[in-house]
PDB file of N, CA and C in Angstrom:
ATOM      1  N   UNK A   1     -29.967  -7.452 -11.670  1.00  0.00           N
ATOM      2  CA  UNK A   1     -28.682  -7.286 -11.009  1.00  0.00           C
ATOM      3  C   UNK A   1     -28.930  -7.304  -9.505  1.00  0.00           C
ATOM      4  N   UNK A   2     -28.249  -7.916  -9.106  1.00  0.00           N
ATOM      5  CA  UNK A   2     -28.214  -8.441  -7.471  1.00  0.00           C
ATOM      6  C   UNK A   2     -27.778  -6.940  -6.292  1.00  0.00           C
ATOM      7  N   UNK A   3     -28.111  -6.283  -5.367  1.00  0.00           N
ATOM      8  CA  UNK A   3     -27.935  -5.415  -4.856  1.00  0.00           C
ATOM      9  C   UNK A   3     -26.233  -5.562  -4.700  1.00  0.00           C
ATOM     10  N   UNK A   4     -25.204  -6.583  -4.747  1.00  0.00           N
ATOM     11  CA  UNK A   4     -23.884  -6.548  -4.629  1.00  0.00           C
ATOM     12  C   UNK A   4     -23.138  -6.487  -6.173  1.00  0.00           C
ATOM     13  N   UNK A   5     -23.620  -7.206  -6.971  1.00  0.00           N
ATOM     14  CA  UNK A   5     -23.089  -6.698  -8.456  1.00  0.00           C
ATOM     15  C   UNK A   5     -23.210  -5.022  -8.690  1.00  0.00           C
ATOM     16  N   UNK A   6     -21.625  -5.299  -9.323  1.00  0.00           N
ATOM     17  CA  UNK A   6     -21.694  -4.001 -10.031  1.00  0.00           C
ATOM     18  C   UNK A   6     -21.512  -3.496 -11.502  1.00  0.00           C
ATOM     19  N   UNK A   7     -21.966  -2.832 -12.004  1.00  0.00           N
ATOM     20  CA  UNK A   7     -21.665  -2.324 -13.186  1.00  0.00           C
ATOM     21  C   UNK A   7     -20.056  -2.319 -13.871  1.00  0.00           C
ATOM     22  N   UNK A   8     -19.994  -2.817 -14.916  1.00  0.00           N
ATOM     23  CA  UNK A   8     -18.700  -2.826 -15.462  1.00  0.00           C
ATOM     24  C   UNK A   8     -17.602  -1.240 -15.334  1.00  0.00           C
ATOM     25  N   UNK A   9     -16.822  -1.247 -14.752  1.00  0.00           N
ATOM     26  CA  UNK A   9     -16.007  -0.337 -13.872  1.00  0.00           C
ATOM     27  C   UNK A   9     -16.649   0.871 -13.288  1.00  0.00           C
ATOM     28  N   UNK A  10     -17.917   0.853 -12.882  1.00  0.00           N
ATOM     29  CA  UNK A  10     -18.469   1.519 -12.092  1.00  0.00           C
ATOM     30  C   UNK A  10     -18.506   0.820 -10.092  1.00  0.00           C
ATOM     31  N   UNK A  11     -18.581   1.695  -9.399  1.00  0.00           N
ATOM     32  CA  UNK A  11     -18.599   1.581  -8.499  1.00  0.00           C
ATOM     33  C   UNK A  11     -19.651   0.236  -7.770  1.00  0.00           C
ATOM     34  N   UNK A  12     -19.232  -0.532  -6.749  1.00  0.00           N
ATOM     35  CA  UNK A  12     -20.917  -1.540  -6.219  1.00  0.00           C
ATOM     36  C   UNK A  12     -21.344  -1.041  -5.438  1.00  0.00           C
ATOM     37  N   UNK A  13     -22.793  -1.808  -5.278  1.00  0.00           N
ATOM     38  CA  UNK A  13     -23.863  -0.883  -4.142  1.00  0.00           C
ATOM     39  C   UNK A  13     -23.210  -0.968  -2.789  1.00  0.00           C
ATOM     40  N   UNK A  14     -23.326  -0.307  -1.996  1.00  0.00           N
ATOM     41  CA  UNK A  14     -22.886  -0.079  -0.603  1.00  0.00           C
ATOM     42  C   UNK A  14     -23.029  -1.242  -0.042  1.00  0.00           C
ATOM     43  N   UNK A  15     -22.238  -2.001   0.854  1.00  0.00           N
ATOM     44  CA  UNK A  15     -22.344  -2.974   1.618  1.00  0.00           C
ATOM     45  C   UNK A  15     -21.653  -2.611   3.129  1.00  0.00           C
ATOM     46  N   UNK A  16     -22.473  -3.738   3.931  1.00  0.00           N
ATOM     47  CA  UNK A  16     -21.628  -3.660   5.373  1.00  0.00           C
ATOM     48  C   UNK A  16     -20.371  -3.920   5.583  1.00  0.00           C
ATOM     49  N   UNK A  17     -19.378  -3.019   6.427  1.00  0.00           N
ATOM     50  CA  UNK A  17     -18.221  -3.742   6.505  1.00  0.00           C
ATOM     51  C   UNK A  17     -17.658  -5.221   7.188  1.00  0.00           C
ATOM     52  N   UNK A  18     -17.080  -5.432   6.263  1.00  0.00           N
ATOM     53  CA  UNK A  18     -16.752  -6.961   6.616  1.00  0.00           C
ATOM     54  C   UNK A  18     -15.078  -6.658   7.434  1.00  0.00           C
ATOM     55  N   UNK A  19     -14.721  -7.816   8.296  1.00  0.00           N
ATOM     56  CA  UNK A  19     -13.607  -7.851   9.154  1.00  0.00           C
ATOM     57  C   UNK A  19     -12.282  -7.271   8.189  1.00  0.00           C
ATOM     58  N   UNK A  20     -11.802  -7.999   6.737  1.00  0.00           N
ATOM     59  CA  UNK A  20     -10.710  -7.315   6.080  1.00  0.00           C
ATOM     60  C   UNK A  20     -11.186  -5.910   5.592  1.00  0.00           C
ATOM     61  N   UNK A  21     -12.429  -5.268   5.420  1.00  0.00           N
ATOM     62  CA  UNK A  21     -12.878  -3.439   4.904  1.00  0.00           C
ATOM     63  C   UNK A  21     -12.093  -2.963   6.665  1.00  0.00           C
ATOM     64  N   UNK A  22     -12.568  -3.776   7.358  1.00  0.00           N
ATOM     65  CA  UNK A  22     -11.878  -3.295   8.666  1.00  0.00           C
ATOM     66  C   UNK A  22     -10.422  -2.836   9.023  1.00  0.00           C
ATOM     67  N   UNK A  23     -10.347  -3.637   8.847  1.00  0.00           N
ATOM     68  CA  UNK A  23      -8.722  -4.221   9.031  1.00  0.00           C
ATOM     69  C   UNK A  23      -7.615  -3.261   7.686  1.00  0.00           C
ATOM     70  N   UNK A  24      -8.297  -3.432   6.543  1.00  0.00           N
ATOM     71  CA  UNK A  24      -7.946  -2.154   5.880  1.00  0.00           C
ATOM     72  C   UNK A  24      -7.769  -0.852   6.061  1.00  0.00           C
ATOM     73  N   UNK A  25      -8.845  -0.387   6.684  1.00  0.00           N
ATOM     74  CA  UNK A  25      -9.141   1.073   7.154  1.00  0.00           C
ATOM     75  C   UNK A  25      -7.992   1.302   8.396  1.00  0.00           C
ATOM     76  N   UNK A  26      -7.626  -0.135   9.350  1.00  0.00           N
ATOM     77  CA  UNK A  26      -6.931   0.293  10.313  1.00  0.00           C
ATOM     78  C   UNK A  26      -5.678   0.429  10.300  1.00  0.00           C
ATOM     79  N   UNK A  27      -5.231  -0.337   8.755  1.00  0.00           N
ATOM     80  CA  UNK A  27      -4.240   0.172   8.725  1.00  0.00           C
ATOM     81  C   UNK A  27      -3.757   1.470   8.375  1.00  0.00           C
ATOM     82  N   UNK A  28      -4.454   2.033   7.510  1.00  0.00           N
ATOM     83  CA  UNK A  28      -4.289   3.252   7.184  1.00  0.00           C
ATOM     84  C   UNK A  28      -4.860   4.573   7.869  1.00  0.00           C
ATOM     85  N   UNK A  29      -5.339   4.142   9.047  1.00  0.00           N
ATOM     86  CA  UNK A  29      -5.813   5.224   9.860  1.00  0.00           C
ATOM     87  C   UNK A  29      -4.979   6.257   9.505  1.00  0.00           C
ATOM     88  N   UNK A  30      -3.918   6.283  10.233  1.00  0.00           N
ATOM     89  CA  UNK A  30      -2.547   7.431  10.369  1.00  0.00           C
ATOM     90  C   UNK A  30      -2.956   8.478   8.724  1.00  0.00           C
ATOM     91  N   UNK A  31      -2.475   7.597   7.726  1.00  0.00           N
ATOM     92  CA  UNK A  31      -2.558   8.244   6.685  1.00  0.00           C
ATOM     93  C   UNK A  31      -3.913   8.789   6.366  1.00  0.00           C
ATOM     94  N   UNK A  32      -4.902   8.804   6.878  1.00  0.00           N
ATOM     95  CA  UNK A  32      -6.100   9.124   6.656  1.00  0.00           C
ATOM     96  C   UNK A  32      -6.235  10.606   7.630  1.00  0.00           C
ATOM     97  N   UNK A  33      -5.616  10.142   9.061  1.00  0.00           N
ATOM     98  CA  UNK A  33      -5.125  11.607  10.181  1.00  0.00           C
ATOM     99  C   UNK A  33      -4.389  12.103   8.979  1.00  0.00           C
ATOM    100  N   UNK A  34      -3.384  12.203   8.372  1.00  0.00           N
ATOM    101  CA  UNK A  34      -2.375  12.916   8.041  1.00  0.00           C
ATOM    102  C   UNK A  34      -3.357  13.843   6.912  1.00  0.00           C
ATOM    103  N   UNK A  35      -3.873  13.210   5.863  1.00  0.00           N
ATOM    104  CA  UNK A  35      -4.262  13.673   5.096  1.00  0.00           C
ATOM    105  C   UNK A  35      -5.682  14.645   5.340  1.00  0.00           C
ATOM    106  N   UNK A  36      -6.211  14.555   6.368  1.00  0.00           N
ATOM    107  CA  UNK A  36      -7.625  15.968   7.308  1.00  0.00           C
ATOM    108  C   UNK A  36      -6.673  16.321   8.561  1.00  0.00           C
ATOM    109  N   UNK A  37      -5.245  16.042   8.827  1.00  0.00           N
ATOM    110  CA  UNK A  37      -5.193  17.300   9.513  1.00  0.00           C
ATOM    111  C   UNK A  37      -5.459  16.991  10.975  1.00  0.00           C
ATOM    112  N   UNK A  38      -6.041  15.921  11.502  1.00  0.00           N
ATOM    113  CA  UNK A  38      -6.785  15.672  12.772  1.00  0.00           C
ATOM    114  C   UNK A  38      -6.373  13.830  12.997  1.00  0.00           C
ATOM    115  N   UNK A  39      -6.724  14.119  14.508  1.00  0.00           N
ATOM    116  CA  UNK A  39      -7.081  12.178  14.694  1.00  0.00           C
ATOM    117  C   UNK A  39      -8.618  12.297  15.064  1.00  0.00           C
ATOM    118  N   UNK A  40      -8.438  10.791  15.111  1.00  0.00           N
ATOM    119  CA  UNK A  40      -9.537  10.339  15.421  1.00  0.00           C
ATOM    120  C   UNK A  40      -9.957   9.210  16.756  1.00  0.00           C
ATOM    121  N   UNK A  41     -10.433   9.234  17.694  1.00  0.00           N
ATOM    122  CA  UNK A  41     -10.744   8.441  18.791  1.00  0.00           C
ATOM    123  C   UNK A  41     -11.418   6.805  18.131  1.00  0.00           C
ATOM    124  N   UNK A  42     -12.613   7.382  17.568  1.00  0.00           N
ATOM    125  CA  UNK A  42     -13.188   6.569  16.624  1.00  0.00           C
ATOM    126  C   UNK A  42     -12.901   6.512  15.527  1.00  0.00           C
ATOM    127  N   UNK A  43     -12.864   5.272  15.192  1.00  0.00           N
ATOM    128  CA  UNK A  43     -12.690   5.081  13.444  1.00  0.00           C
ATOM    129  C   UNK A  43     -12.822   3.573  13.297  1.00  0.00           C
ATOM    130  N   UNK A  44     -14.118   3.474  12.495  1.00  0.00           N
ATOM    131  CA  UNK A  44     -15.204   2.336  12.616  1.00  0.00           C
ATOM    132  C   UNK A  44     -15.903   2.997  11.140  1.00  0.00           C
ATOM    133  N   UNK A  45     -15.490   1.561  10.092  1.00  0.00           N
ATOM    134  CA  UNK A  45     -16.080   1.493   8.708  1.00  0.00           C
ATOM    135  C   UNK A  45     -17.624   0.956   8.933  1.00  0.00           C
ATOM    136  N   UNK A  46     -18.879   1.963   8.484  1.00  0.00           N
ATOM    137  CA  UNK A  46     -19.687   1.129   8.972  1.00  0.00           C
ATOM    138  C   UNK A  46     -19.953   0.611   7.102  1.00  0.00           C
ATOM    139  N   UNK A  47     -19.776   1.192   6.450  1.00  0.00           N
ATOM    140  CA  UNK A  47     -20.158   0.590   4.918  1.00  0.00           C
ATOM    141  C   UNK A  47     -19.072   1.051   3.827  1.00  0.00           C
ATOM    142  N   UNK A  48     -18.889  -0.437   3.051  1.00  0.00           N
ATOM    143  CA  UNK A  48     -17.891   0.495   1.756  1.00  0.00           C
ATOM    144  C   UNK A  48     -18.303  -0.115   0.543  1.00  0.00           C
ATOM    145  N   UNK A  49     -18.237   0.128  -0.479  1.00  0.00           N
ATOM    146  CA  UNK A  49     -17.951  -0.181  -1.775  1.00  0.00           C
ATOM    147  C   UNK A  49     -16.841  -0.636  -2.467  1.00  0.00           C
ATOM    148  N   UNK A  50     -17.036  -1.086  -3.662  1.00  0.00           N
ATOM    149  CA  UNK A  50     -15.630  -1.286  -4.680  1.00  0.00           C
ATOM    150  C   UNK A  50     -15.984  -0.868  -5.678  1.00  0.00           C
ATOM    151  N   UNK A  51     -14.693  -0.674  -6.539  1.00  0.00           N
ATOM    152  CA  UNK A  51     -14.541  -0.405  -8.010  1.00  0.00           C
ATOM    153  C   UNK A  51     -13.615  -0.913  -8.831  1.00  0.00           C
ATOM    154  N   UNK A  52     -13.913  -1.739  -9.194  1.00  0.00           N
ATOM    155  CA  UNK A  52     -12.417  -2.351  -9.973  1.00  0.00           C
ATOM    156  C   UNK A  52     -11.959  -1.604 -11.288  1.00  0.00           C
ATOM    157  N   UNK A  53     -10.831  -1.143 -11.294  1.00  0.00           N
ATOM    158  CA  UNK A  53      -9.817  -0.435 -12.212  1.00  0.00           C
ATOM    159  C   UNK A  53      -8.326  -1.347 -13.070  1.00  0.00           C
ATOM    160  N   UNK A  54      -7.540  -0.541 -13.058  1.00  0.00           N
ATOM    161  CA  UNK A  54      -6.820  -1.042 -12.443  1.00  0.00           C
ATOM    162  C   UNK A  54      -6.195  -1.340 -11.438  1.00  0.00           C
ATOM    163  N   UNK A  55      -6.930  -2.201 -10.622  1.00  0.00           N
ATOM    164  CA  UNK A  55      -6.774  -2.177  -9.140  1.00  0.00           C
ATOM    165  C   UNK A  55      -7.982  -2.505  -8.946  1.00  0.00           C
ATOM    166  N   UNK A  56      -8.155  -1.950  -7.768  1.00  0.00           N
ATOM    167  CA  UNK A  56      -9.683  -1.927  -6.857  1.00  0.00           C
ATOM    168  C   UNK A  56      -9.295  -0.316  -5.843  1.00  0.00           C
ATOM    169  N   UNK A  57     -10.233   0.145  -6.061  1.00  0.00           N
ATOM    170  CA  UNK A  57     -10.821   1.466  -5.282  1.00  0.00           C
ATOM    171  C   UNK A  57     -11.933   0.555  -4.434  1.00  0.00           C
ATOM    172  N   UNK A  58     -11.150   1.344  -3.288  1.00  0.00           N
ATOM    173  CA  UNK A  58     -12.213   0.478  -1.716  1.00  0.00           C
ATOM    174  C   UNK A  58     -13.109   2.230  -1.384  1.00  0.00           C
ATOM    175  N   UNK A  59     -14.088   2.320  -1.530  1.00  0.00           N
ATOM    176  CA  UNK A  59     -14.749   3.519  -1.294  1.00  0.00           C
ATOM    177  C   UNK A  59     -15.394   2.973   0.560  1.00  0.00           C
ATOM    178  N   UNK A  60     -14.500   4.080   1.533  1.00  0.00           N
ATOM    179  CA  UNK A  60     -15.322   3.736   2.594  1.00  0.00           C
ATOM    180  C   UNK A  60     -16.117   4.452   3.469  1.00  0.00           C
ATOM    181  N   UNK A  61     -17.247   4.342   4.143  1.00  0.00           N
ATOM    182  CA  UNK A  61     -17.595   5.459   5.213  1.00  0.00           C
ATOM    183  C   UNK A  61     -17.301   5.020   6.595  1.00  0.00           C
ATOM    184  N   UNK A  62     -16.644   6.137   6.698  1.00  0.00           N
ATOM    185  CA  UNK A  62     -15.922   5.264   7.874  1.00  0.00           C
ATOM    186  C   UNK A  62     -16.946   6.418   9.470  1.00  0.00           C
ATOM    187  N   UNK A  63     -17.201   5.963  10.716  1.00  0.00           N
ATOM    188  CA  UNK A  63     -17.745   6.681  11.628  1.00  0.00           C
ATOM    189  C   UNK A  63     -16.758   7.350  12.398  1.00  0.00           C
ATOM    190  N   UNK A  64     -16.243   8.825  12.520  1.00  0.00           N
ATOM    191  CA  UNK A  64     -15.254   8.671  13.243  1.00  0.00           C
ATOM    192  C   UNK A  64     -15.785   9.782  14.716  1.00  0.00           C
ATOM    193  N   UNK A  65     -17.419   9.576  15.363  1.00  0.00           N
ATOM    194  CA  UNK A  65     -17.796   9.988  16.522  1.00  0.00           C
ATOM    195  C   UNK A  65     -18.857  11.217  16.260  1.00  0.00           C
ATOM    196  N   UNK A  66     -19.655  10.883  17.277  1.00  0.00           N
ATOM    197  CA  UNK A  66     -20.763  11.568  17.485  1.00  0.00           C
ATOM    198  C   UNK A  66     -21.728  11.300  15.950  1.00  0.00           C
ATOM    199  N   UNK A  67     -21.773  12.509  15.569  1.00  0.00           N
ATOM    200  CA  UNK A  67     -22.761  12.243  13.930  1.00  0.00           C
ATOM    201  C   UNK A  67     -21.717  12.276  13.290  1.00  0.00           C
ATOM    202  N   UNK A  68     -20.535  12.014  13.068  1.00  0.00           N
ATOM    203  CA  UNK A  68     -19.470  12.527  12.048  1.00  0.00           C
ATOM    204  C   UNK A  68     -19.168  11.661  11.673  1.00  0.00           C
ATOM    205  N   UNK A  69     -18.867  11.561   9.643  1.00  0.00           N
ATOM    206  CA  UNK A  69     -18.461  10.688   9.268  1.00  0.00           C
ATOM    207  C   UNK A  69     -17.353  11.050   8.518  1.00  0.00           C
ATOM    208  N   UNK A  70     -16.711  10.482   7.839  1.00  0.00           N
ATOM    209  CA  UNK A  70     -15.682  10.375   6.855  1.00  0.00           C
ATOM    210  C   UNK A  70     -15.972   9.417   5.471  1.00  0.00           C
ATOM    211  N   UNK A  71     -15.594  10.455   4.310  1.00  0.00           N
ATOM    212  CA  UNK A  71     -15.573   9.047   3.084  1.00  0.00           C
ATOM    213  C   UNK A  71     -14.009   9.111   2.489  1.00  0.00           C
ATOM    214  N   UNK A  72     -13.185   7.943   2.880  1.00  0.00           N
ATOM    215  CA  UNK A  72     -11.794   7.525   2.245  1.00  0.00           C
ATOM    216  C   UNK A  72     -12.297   6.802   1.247  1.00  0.00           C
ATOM    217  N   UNK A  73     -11.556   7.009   0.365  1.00  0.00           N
ATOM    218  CA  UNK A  73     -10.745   5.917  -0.714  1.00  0.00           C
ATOM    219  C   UNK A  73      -9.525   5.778  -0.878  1.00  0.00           C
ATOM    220  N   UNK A  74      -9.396   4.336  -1.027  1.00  0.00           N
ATOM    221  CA  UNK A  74      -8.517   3.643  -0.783  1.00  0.00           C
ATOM    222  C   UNK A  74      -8.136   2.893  -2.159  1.00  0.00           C
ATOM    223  N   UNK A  75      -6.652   2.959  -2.859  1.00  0.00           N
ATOM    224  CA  UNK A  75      -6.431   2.314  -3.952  1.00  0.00           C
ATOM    225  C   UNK A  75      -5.740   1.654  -3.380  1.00  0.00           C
ATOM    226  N   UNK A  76      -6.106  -0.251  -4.333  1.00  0.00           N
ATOM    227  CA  UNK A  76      -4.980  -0.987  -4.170  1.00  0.00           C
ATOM    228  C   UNK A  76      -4.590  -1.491  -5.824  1.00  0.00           C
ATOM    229  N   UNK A  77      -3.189  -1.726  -5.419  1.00  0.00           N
ATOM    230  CA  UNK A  77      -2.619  -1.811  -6.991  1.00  0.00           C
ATOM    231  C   UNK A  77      -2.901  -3.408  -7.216  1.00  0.00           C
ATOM    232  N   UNK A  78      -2.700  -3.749  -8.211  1.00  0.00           N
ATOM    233  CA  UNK A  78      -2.821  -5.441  -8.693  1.00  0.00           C
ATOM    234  C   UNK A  78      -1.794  -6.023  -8.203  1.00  0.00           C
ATOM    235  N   UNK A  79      -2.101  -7.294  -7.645  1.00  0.00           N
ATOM    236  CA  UNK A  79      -1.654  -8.155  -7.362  1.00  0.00           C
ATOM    237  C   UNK A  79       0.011  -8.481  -7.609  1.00  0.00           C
ATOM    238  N   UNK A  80       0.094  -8.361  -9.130  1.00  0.00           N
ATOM    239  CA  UNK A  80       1.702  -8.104 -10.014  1.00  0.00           C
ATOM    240  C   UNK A  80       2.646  -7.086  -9.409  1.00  0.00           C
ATOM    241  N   UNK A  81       1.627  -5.730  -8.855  1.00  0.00           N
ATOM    242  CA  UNK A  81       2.505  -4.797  -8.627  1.00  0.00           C
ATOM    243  C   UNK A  81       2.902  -4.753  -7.228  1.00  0.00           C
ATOM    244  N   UNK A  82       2.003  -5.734  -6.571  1.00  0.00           N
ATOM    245  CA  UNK A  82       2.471  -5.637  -4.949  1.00  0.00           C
ATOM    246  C   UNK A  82       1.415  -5.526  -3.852  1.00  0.00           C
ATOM    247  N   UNK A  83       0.516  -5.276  -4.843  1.00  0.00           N
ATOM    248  CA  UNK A  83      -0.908  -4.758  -3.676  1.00  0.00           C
ATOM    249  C   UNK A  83      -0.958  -3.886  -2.998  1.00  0.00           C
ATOM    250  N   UNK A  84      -0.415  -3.127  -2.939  1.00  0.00           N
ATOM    251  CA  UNK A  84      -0.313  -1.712  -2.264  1.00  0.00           C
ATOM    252  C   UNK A  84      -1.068  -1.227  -2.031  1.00  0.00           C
ATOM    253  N   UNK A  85      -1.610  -0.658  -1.006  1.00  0.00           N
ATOM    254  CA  UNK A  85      -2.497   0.352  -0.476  1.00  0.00           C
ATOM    255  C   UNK A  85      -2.244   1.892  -0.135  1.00  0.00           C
ATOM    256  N   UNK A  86      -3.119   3.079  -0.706  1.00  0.00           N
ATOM    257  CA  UNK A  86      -2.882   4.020  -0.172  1.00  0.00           C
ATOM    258  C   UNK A  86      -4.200   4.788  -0.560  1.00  0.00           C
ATOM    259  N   UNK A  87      -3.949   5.497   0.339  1.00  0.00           N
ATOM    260  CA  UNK A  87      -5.537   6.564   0.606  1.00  0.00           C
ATOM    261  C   UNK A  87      -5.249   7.938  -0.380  1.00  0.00           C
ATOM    262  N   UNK A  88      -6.120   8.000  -1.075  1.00  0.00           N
ATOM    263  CA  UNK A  88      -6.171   8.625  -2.477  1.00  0.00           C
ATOM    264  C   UNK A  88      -6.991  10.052  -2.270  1.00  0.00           C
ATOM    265  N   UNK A  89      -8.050   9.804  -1.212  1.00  0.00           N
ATOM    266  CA  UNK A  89      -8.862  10.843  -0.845  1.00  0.00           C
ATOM    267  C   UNK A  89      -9.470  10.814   0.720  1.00  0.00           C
ATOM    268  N   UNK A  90      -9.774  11.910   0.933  1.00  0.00           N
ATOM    269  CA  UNK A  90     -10.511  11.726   2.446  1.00  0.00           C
ATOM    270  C   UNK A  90     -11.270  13.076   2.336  1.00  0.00           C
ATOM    271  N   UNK A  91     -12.360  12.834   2.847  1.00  0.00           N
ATOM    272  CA  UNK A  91     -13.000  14.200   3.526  1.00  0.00           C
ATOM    273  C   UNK A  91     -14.175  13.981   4.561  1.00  0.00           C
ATOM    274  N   UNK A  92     -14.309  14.735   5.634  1.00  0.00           N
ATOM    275  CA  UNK A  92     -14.839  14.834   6.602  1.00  0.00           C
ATOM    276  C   UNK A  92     -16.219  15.711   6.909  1.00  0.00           C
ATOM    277  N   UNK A  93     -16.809  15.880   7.751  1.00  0.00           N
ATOM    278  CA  UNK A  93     -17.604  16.582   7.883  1.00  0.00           C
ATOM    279  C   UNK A  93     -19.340  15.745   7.274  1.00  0.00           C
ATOM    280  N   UNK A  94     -19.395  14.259   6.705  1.00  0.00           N
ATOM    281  CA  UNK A  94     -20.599  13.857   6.103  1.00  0.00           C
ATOM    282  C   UNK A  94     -21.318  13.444   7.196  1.00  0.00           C
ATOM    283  N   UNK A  95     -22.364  12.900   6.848  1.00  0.00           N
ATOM    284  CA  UNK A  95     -23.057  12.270   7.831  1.00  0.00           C
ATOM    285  C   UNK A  95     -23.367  10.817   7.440  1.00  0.00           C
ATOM    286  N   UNK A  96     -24.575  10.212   8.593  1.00  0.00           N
ATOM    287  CA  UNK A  96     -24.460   8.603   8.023  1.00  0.00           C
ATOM    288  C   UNK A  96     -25.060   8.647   6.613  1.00  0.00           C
ATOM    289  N   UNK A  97     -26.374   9.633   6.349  1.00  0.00           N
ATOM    290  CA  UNK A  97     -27.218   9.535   5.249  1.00  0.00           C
ATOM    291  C   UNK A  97     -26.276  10.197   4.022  1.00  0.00           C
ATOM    292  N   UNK A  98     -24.917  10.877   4.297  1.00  0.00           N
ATOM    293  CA  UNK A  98     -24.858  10.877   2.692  1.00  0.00           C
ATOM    294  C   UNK A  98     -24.516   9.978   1.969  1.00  0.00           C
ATOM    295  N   UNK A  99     -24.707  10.570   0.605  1.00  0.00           N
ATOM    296  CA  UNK A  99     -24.075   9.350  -0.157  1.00  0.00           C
ATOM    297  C   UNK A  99     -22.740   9.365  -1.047  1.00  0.00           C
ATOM    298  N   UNK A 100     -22.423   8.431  -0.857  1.00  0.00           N
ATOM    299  CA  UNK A 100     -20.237   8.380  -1.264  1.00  0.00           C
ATOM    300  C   UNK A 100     -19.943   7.602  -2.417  1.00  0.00           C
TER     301      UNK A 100
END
């Protein structure tokens, strides 16, 4: 198995963020503030994952300054239903080395 394949509805190995993991995360910044309570100056995905469900779970670590990280997830619904995005979880306080 290739370091980007993943296991049948298990999560894939961590990868770098690419311009749309980006562009994802920025949209949902706000909702990501809303849901810890705080903003953020920074907020820069440096790696995420997937999981396909129903849907896709975007697992991300996002950098949001100094050593501080964040891990969101992010559900999007299928295609049929609209594609929708919304942030399912957040928590703060990790660093670059944990693991999400």
């Amino acid at each position: 198995m290739d370091q980007h394949q993943q296991r049948c509805g298990g999560p894939s190995a961590p990868m770098p963020a690419t311009s749309e993991i980006k562009s994802i995360a920025d949209s949902l910044k706000i909702d990501v503030e809303q849901k810890l309570n705080r903003t953020f100056d920074v907020f820069v995905v440096v790696t995420y994952k997937t999981q396909v469900v129903a849907g896709t779970n975007y697992l991300l670590k996002i950098h949001c300054g100094k050593d501080e990280y964040l891990h969101v997830k992010v559900y999007e619904m299928l295609p049929h239903a609209g594609s929708v995005r919304s942030v399912t979880s957040a928590t703060d306080g990790h660093s670059l080395d944990d693991t999400f």
